[in-house]
C-alpha atoms as a PDB file:
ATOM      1  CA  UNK A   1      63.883 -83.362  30.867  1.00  0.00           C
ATOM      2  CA  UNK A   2      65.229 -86.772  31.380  1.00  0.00           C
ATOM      3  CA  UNK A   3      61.249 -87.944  31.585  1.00  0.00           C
ATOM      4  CA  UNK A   4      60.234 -86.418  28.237  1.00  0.00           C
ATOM      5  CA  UNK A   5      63.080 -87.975  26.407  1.00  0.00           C
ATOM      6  CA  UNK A   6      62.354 -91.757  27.778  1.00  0.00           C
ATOM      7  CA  UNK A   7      58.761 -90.852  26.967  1.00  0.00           C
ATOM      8  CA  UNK A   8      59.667 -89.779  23.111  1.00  0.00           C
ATOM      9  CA  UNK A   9      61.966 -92.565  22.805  1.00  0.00           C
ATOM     10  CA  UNK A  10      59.536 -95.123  23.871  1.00  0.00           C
ATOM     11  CA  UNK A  11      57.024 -93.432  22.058  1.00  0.00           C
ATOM     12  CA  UNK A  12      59.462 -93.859  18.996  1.00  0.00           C
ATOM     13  CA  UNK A  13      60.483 -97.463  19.701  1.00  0.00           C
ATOM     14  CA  UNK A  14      56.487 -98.413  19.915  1.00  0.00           C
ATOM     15  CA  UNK A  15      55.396 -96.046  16.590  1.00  0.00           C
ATOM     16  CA  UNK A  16      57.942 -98.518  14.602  1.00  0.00           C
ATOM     17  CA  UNK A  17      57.049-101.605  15.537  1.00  0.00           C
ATOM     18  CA  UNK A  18      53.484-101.238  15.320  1.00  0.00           C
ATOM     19  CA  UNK A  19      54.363 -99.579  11.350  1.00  0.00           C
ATOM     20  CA  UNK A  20      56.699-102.755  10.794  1.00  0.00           C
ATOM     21  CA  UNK A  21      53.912-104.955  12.184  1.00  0.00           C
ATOM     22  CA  UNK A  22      50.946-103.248   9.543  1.00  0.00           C
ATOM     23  CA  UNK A  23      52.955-103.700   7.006  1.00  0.00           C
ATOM     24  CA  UNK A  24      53.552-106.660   7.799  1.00  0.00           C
ATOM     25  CA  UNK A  25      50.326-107.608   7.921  1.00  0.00           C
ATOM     26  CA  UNK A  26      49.652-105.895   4.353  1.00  0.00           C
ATOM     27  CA  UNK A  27      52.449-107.837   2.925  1.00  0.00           C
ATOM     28  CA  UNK A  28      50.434-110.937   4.454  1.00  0.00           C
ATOM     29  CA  UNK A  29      47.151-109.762   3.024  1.00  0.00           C
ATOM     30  CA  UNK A  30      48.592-109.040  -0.537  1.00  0.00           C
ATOM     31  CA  UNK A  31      50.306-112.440  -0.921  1.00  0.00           C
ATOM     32  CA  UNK A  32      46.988-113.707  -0.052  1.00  0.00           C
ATOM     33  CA  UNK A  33      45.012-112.136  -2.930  1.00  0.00           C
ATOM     34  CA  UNK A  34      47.701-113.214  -5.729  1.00  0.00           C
ATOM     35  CA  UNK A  35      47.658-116.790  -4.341  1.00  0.00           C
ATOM     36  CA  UNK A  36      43.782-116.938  -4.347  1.00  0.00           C
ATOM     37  CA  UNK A  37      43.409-115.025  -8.043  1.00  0.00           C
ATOM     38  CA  UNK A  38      46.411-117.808  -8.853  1.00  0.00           C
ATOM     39  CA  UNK A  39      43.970-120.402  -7.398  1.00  0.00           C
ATOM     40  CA  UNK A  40      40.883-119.482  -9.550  1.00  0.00           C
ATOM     41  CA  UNK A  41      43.176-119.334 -12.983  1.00  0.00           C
ATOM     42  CA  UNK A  42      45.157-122.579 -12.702  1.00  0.00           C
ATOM     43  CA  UNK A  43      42.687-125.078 -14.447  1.00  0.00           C
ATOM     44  CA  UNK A  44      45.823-127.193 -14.929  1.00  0.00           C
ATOM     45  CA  UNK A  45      49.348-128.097 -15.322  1.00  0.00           C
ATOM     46  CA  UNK A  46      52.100-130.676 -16.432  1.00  0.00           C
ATOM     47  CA  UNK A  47      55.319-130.679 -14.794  1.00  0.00           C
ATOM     48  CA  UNK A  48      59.087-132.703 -15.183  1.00  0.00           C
ATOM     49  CA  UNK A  49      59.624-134.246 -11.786  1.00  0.00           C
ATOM     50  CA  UNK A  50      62.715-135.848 -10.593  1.00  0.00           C
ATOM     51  CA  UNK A  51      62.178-137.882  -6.874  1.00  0.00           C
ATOM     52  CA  UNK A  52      64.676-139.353  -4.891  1.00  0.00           C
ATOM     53  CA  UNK A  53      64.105-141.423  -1.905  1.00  0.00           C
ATOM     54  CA  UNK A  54      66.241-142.502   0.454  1.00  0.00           C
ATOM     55  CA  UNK A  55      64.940-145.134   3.161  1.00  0.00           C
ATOM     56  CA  UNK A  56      67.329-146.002   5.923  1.00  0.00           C
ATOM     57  CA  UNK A  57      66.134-149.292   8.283  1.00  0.00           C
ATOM     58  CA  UNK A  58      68.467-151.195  10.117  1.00  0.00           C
ATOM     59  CA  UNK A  59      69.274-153.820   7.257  1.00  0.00           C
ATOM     60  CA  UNK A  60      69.738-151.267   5.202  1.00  0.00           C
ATOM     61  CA  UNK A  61      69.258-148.109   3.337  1.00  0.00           C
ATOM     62  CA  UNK A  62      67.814-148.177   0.013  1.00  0.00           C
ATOM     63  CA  UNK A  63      67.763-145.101  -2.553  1.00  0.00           C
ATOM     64  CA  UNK A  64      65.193-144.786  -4.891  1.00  0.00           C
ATOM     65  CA  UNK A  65      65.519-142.408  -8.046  1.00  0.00           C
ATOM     66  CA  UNK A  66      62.119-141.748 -10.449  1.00  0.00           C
ATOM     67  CA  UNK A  67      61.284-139.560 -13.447  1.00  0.00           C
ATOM     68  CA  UNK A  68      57.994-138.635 -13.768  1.00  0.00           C
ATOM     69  CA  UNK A  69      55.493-136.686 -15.212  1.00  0.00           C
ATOM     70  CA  UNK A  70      53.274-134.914 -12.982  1.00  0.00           C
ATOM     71  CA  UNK A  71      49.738-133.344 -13.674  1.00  0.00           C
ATOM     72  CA  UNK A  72      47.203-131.532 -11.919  1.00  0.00           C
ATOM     73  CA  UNK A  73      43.633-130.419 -12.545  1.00  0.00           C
ATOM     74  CA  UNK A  74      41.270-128.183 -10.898  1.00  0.00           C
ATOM     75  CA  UNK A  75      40.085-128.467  -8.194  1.00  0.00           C
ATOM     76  CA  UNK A  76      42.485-130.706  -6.065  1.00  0.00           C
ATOM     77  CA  UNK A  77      43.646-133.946  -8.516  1.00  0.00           C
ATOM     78  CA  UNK A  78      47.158-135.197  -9.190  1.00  0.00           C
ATOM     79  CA  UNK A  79      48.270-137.623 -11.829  1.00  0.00           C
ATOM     80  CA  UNK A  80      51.806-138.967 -11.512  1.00  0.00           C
ATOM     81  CA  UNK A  81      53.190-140.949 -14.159  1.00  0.00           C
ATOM     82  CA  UNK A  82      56.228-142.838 -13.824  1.00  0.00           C
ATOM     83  CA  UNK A  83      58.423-143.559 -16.736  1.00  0.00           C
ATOM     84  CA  UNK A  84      61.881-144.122 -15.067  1.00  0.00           C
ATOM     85  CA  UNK A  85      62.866-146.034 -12.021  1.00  0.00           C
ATOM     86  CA  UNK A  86      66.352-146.613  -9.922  1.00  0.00           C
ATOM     87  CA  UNK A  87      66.952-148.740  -7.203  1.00  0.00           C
ATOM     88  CA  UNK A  88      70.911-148.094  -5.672  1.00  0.00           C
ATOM     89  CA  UNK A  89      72.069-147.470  -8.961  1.00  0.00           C
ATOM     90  CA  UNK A  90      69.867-150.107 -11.210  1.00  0.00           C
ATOM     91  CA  UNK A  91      67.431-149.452 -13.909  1.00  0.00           C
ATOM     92  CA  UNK A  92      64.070-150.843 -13.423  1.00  0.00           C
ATOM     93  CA  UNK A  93      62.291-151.987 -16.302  1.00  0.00           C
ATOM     94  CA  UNK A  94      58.855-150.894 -16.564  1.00  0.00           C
ATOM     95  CA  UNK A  95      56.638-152.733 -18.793  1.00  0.00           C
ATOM     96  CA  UNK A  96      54.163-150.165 -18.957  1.00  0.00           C
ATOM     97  CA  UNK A  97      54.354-146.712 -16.321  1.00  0.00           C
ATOM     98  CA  UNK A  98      53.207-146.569 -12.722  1.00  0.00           C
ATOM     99  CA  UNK A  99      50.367-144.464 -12.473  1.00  0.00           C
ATOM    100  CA  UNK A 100      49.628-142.976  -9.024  1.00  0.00           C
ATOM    101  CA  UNK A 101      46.266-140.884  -8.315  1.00  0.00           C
ATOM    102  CA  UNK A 102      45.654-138.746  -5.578  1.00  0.00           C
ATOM    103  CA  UNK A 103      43.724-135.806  -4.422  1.00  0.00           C
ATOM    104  CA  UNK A 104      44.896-132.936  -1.818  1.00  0.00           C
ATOM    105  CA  UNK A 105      43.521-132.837   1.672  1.00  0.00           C
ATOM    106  CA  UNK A 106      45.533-130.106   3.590  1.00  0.00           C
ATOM    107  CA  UNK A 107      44.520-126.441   4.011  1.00  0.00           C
ATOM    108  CA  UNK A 108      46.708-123.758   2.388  1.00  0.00           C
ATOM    109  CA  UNK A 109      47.550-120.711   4.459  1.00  0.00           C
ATOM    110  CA  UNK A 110      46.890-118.437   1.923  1.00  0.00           C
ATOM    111  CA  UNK A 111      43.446-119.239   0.792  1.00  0.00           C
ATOM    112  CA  UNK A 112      40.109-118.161   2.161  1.00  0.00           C
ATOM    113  CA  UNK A 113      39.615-120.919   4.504  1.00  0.00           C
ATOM    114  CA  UNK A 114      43.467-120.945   5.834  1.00  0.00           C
ATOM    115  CA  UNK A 115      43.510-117.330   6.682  1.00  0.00           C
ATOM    116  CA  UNK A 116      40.555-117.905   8.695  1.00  0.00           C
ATOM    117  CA  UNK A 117      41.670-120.938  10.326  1.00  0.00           C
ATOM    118  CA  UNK A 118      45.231-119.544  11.301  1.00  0.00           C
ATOM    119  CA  UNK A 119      47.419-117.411  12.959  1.00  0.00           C
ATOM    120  CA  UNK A 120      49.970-115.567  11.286  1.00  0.00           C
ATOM    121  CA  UNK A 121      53.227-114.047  13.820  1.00  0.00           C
ATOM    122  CA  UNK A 122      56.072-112.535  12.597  1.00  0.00           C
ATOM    123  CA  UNK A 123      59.043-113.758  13.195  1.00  0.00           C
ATOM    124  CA  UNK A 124      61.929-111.804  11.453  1.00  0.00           C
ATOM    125  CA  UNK A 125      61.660-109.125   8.457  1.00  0.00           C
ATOM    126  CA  UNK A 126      64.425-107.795   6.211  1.00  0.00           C
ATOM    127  CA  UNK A 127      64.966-106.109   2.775  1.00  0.00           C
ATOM    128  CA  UNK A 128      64.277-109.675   1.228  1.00  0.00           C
ATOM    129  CA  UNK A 129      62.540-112.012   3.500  1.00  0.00           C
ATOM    130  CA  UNK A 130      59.347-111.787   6.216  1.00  0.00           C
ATOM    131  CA  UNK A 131      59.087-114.457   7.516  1.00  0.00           C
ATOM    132  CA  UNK A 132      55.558-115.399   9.800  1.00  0.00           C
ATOM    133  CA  UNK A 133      55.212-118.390  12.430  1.00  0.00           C
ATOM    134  CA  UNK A 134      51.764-119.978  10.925  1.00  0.00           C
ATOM    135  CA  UNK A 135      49.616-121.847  14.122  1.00  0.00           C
ATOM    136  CA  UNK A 136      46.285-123.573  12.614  1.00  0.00           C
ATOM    137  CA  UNK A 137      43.125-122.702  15.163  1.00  0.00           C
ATOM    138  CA  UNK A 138      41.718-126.170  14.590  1.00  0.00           C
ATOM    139  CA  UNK A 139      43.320-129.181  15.873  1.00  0.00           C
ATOM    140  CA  UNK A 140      42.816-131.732  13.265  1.00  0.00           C
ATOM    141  CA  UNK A 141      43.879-133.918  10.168  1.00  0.00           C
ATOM    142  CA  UNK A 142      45.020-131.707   7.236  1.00  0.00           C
ATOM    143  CA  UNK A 143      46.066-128.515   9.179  1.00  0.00           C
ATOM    144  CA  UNK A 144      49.614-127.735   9.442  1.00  0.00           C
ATOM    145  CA  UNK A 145      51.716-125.637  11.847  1.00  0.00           C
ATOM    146  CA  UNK A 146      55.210-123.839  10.602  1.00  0.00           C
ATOM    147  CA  UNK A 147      57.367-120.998   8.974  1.00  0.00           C
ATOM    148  CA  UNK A 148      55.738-118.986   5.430  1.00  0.00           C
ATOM    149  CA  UNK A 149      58.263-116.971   4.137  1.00  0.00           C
ATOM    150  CA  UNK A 150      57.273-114.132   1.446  1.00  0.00           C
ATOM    151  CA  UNK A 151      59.229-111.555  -0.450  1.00  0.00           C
ATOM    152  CA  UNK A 152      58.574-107.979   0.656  1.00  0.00           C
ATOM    153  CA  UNK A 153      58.915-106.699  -2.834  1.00  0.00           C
ATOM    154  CA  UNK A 154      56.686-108.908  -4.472  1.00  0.00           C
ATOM    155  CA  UNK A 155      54.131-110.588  -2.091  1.00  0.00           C
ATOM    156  CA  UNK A 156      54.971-113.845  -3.366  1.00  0.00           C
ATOM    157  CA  UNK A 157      55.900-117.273  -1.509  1.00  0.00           C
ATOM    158  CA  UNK A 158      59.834-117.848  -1.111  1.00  0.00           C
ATOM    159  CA  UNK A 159      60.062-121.662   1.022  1.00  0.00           C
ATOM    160  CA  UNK A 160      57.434-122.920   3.312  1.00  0.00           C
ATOM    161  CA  UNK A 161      58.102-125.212   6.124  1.00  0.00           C
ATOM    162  CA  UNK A 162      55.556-127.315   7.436  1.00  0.00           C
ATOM    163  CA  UNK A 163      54.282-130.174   9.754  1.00  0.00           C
ATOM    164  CA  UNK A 164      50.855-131.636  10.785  1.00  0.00           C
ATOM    165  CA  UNK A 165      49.400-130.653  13.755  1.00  0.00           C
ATOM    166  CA  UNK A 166      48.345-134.253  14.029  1.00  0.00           C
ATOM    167  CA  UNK A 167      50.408-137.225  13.347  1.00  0.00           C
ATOM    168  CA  UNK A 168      50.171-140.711  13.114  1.00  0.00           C
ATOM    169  CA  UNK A 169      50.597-142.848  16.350  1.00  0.00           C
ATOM    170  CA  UNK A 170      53.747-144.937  14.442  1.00  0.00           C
ATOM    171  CA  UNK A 171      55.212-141.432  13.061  1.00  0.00           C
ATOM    172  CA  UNK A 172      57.716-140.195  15.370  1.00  0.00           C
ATOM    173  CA  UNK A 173      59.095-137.195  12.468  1.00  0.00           C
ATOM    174  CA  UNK A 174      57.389-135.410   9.810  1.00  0.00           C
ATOM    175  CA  UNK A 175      58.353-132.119   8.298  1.00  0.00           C
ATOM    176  CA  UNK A 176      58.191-130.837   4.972  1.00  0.00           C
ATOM    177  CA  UNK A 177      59.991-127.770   2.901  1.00  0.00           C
ATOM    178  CA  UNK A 178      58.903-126.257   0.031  1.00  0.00           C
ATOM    179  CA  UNK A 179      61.045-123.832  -2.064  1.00  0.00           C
ATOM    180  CA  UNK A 180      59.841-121.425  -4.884  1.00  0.00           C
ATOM    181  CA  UNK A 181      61.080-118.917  -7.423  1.00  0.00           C
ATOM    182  CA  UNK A 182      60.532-115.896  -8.536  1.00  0.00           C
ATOM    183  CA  UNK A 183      60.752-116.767 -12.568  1.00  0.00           C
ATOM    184  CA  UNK A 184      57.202-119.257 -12.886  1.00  0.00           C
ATOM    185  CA  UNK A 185      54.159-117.654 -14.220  1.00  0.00           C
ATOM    186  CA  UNK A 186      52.647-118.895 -11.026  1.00  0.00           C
ATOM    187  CA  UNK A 187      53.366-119.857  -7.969  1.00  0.00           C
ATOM    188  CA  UNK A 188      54.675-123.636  -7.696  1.00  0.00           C
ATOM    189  CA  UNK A 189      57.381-125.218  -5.967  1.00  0.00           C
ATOM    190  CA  UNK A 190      60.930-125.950  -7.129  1.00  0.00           C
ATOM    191  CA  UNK A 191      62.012-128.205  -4.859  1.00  0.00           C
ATOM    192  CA  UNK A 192      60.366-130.177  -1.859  1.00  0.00           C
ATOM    193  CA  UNK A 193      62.111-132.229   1.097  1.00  0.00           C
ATOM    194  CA  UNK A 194      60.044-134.421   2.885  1.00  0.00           C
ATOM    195  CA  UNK A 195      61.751-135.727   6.059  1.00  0.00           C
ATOM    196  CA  UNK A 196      60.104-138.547   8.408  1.00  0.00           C
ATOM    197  CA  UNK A 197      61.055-141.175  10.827  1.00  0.00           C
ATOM    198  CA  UNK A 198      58.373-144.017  11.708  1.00  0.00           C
ATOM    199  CA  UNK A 199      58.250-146.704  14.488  1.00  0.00           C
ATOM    200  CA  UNK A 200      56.574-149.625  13.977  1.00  0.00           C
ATOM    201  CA  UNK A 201      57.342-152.782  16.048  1.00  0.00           C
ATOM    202  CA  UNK A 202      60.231-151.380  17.633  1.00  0.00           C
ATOM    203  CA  UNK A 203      61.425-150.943  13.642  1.00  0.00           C
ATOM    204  CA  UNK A 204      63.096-147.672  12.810  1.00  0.00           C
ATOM    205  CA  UNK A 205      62.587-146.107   9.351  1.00  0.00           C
ATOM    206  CA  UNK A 206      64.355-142.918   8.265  1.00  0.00           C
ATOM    207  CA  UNK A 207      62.720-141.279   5.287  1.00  0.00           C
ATOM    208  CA  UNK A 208      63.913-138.447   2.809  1.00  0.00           C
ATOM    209  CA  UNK A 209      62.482-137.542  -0.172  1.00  0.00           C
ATOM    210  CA  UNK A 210      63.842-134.707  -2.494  1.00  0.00           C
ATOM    211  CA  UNK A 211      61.734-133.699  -5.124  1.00  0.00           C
ATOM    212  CA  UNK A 212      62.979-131.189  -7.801  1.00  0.00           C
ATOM    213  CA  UNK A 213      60.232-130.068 -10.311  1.00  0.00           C
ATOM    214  CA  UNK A 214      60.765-128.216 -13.709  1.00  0.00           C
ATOM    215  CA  UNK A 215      59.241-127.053 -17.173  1.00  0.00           C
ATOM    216  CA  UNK A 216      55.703-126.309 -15.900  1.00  0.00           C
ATOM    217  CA  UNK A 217      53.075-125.689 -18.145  1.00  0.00           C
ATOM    218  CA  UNK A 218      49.964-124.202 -17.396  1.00  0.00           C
ATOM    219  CA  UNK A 219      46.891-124.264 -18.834  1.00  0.00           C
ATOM    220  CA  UNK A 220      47.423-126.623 -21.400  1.00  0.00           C
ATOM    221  CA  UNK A 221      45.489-129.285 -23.589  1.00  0.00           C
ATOM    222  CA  UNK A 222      46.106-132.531 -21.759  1.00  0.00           C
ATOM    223  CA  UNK A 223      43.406-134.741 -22.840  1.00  0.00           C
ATOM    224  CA  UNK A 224      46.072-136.708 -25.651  1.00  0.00           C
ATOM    225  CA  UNK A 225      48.432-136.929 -22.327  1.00  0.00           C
ATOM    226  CA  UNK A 226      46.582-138.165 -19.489  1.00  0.00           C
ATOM    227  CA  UNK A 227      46.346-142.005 -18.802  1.00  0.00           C
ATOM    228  CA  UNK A 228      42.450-143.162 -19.252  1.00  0.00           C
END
């Protein structure tokens, strides 16, 4: 008797994991599809962005405060435009704005090509949060290793926490977390927090950079709006 009821009980213990871990999965596969049909409708946005950088050396530390507008357009081009600078509490004055340009390099998890190139464990599941261990399969620039966490109710992103697989020889830190919610019309981050230390000449530099973003707009006319 004593047999069959340590063979139902591990039949019982094994029948709910494997469930948990096909849903699981599901959950994974369903965040997937909104991201990508999210992917294909975003032709473009404008978005508030306030950064603040803090840069510690050893003469120093020096804290940096922008506002900025931000812009994107399809397929992978960013526009920042910088209206507003603080250094340690002093107003800059910009003749003109800083314009930055630059394009995105690093694989997504969620698309196509990053649910091919990746493994997805998970690590912990509850009535609000799964969250997966994400391990790229290729060992190269642009792939990133770390933590996806997605709501079970919803299939959409709730913070990401990332590194590179491969860093720079002088880079001796480098993580980055993303948080979203649940209110955008898409899926875009709320706040980022880039951390990094670097080493260069025996030099220590401590890096943070928050970056809080707000009033997106999607799919808007921004031809009168973007710098020529």
């Amino acid at each position: 008797m004593w047999i069959i009821r340590i063979t139902l009980c591990f039949f019982v213990f094994w029948t709910t994991i494997n469930l948990s871990a096909q849903e699981n999965y599901t959950l994974l596969n369903r965040a997937a599809e909104i991201f990508q049909k999210e992917k294909r409708e975003i032709k473009n946005y404008r978005v508030r962005q306030e950064v603040i950088s803090k840069i510690k050396e050893p003469s120093g530390m020096v804290i940096e405060k922008r506002i900025q507008a931000g812009y994107f357009q399809s397929p992978e081009e960013f526009i920042f435009v910088c209206k507003e600078i603080e250094v340690n509490g002093i107003k800059q004055i910009l003749t003109k704005p800083l314009i930055e340009r630059s394009s995105k390099t690093e694989i997504d998890w969620l698309t196509r090509e990053g649910m091919a190139s990746h493994s997805f464990q998970t690590l912990s599941t509850d009535s609000k949060i799964v969250k997966y261990l994400v391990s790229p399969s290729k060992i190269q620039s642009g792939y990133f290793r770390g933590q996806l966490w997605l709501s079970p109710q919803t299939a959409r992103i709730v913070k990401i926490l990332k590194e590179p697989i491969i860093k720079k020889r002088e880079m001796m830190k480098y993580s980055l977390e993303l948080s979203f919610e649940k209110e955008f019309a898409y899926q875009m981050p709320t706040q980022t927090l880039l951390t990094a230390v670097y080493q260069v000449n025996n030099r220590i530099t401590e890096v943070q950079i928050e970056a809080n973003f707000a009033d997106y707009k999607f799919n808007q006319d921004l031809s009168q709006e973007l710098p020529k």
